[in-house]
C-alpha atoms as a PDB file:
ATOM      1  CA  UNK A   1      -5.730 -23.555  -9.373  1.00  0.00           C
ATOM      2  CA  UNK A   2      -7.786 -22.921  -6.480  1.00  0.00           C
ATOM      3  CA  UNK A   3      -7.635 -18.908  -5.120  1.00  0.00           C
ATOM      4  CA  UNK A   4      -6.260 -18.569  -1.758  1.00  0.00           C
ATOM      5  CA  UNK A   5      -8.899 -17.168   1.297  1.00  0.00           C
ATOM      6  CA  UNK A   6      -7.339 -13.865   2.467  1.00  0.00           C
ATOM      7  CA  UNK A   7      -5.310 -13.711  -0.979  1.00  0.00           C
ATOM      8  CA  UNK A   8      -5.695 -11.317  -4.426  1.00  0.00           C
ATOM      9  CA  UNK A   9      -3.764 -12.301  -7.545  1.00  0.00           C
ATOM     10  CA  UNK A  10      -3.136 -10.758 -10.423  1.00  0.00           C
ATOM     11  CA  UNK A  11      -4.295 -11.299 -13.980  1.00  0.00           C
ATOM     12  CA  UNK A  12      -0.610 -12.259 -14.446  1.00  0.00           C
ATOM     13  CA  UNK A  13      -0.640 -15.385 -12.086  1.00  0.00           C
ATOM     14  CA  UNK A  14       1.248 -13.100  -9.049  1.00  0.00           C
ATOM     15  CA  UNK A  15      -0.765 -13.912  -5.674  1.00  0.00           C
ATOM     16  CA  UNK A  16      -0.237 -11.582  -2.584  1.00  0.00           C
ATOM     17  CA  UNK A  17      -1.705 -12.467   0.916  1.00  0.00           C
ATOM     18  CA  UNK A  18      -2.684 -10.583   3.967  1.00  0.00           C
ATOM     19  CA  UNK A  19       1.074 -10.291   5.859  1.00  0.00           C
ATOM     20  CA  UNK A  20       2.633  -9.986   2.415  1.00  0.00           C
ATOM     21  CA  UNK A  21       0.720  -7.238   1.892  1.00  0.00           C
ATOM     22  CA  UNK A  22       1.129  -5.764   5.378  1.00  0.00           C
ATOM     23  CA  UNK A  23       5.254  -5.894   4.599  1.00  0.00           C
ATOM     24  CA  UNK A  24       5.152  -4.452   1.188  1.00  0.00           C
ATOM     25  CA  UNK A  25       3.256  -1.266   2.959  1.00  0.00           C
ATOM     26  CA  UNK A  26       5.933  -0.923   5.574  1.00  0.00           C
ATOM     27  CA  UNK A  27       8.439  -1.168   2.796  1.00  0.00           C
ATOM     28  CA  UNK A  28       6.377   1.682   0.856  1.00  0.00           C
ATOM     29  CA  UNK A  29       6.411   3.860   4.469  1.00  0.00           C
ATOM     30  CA  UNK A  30      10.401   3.373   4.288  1.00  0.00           C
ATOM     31  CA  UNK A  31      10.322   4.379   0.915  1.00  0.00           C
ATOM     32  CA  UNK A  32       8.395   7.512   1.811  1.00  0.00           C
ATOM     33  CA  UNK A  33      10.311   8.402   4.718  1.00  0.00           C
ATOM     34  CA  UNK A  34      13.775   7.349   2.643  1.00  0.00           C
ATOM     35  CA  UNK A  35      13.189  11.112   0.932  1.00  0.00           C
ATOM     36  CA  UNK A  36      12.127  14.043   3.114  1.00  0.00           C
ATOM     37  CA  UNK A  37      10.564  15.792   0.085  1.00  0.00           C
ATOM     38  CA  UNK A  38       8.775  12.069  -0.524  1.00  0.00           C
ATOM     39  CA  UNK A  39       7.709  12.141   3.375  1.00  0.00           C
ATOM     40  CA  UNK A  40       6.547  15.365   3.218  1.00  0.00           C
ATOM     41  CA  UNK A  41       4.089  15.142   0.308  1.00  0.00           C
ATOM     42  CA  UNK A  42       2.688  12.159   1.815  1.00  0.00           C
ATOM     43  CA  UNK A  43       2.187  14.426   5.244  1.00  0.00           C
ATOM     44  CA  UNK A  44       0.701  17.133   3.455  1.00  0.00           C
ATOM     45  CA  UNK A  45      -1.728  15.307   1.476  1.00  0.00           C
ATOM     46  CA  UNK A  46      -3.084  13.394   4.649  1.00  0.00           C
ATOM     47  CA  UNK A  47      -2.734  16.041   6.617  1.00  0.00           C
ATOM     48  CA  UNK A  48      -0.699  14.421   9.295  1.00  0.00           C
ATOM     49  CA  UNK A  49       1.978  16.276  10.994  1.00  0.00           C
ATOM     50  CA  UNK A  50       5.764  14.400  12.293  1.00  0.00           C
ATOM     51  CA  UNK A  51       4.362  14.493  15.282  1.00  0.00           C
ATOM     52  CA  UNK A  52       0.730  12.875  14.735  1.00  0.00           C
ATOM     53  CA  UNK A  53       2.334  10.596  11.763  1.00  0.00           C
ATOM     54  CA  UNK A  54       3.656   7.416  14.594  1.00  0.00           C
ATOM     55  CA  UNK A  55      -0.016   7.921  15.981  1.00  0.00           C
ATOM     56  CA  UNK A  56      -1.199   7.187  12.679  1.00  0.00           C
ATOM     57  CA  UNK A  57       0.605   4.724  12.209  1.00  0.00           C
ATOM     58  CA  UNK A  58      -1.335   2.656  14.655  1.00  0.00           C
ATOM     59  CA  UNK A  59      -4.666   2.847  13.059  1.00  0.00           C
ATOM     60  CA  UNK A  60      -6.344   0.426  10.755  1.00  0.00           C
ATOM     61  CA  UNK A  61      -6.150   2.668   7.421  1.00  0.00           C
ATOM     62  CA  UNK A  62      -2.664   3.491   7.650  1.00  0.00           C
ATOM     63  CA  UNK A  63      -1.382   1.613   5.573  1.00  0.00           C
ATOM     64  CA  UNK A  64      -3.792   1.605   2.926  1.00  0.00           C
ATOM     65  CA  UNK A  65      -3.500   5.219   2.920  1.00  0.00           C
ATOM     66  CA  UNK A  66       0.209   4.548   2.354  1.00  0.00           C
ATOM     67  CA  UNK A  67      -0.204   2.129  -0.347  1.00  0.00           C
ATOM     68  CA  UNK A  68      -2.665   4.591  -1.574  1.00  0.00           C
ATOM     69  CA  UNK A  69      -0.329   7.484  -1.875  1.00  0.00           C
ATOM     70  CA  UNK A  70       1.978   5.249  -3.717  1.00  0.00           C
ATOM     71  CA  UNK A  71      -0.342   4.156  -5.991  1.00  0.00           C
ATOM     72  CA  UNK A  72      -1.657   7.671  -6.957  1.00  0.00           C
ATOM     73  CA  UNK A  73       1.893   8.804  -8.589  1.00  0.00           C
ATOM     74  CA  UNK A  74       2.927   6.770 -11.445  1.00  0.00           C
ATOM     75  CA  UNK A  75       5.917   8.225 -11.284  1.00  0.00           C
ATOM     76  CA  UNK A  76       5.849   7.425  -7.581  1.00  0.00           C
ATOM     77  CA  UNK A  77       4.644   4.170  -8.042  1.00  0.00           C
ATOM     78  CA  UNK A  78       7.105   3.059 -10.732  1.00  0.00           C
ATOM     79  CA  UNK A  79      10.206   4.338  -8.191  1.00  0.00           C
ATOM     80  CA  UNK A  80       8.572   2.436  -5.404  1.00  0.00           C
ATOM     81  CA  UNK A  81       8.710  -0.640  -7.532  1.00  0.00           C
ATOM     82  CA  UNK A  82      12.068  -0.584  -8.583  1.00  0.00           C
ATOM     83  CA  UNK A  83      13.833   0.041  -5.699  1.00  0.00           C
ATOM     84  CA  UNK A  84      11.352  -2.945  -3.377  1.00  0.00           C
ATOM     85  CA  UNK A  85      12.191  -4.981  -6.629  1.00  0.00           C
ATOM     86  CA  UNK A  86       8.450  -6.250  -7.118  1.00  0.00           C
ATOM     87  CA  UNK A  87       6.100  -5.609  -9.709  1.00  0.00           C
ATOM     88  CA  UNK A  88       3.757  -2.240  -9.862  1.00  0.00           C
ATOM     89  CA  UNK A  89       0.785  -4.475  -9.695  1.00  0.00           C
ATOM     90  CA  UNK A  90       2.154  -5.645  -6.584  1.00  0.00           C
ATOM     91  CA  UNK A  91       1.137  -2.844  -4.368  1.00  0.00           C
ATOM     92  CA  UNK A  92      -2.160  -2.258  -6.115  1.00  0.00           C
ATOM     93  CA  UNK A  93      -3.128  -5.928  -4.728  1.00  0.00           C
ATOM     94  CA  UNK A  94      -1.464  -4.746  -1.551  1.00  0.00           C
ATOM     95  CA  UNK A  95      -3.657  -1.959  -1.509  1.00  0.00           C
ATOM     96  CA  UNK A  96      -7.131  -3.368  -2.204  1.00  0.00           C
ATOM     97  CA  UNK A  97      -6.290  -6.766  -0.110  1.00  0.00           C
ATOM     98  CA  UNK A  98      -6.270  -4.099   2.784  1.00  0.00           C
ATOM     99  CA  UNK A  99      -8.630  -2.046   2.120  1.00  0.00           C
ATOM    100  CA  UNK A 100     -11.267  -4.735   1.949  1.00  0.00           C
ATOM    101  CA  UNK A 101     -14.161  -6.193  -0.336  1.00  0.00           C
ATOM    102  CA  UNK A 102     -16.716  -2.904   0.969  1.00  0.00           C
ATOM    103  CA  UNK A 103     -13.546  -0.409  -0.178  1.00  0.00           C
ATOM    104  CA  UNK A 104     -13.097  -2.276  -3.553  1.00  0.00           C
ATOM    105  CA  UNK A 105     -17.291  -1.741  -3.885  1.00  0.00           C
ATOM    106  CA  UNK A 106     -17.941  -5.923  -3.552  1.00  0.00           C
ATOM    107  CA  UNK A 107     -20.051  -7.221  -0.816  1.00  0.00           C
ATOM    108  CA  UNK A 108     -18.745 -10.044   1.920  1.00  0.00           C
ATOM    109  CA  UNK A 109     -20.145 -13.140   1.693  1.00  0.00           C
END
């Protein structure tokens, strides 16, 4: 089967695109902000503050740093997973899908 432009699958057959990926961030950000203790590791580690996290959440990285924070924890990850009901793989696609190629050390082209 032929691999989807804008897509990353899995060694397991599961396929994520762009906007999929995009959604399953968001989710993770709910997730985060579900938990103040959750929220406020993620805000310490990036060093954002409540008030600089919605202008944050407006820039390009955002949301890999998200999916990156997730990603980090097992534990984290794992709880993520469950509760969005996908896979754990799921939102390491997510993650390198929007980082991009030069993040993931490949070259465009």
């Amino acid at each position: 089967m032929k691999h989807k432009p804008g897509s990353v699958r899995s060694g397991k057959g599961a396929r994520i695109d762009r906007d999929g990926a995009e959604a399953l961030a968001v989710s993770a950000l709910g997730f985060l902000a579900a938990e103040p203790e959750r929220l406020d590791r993620f805000m310490a580690l990036t060093g954002l503050a409540p008030d600089t996290l919605r202008l944050a959440a407006g820039e390009p990285g955002f949301l890999v740093a998200v999916l990156d924070h997730v990603v980090s924890d097992e534990s984290l990850l794992l709880t993520f997973s469950a509760n969005a009901g996908r896979p754990p793989e799921e939102a390491l696609m997510a993650r390198d899908l929007l980082a991009g190629p030069n993040a993931m050390g490949l070259r465009e082209g």
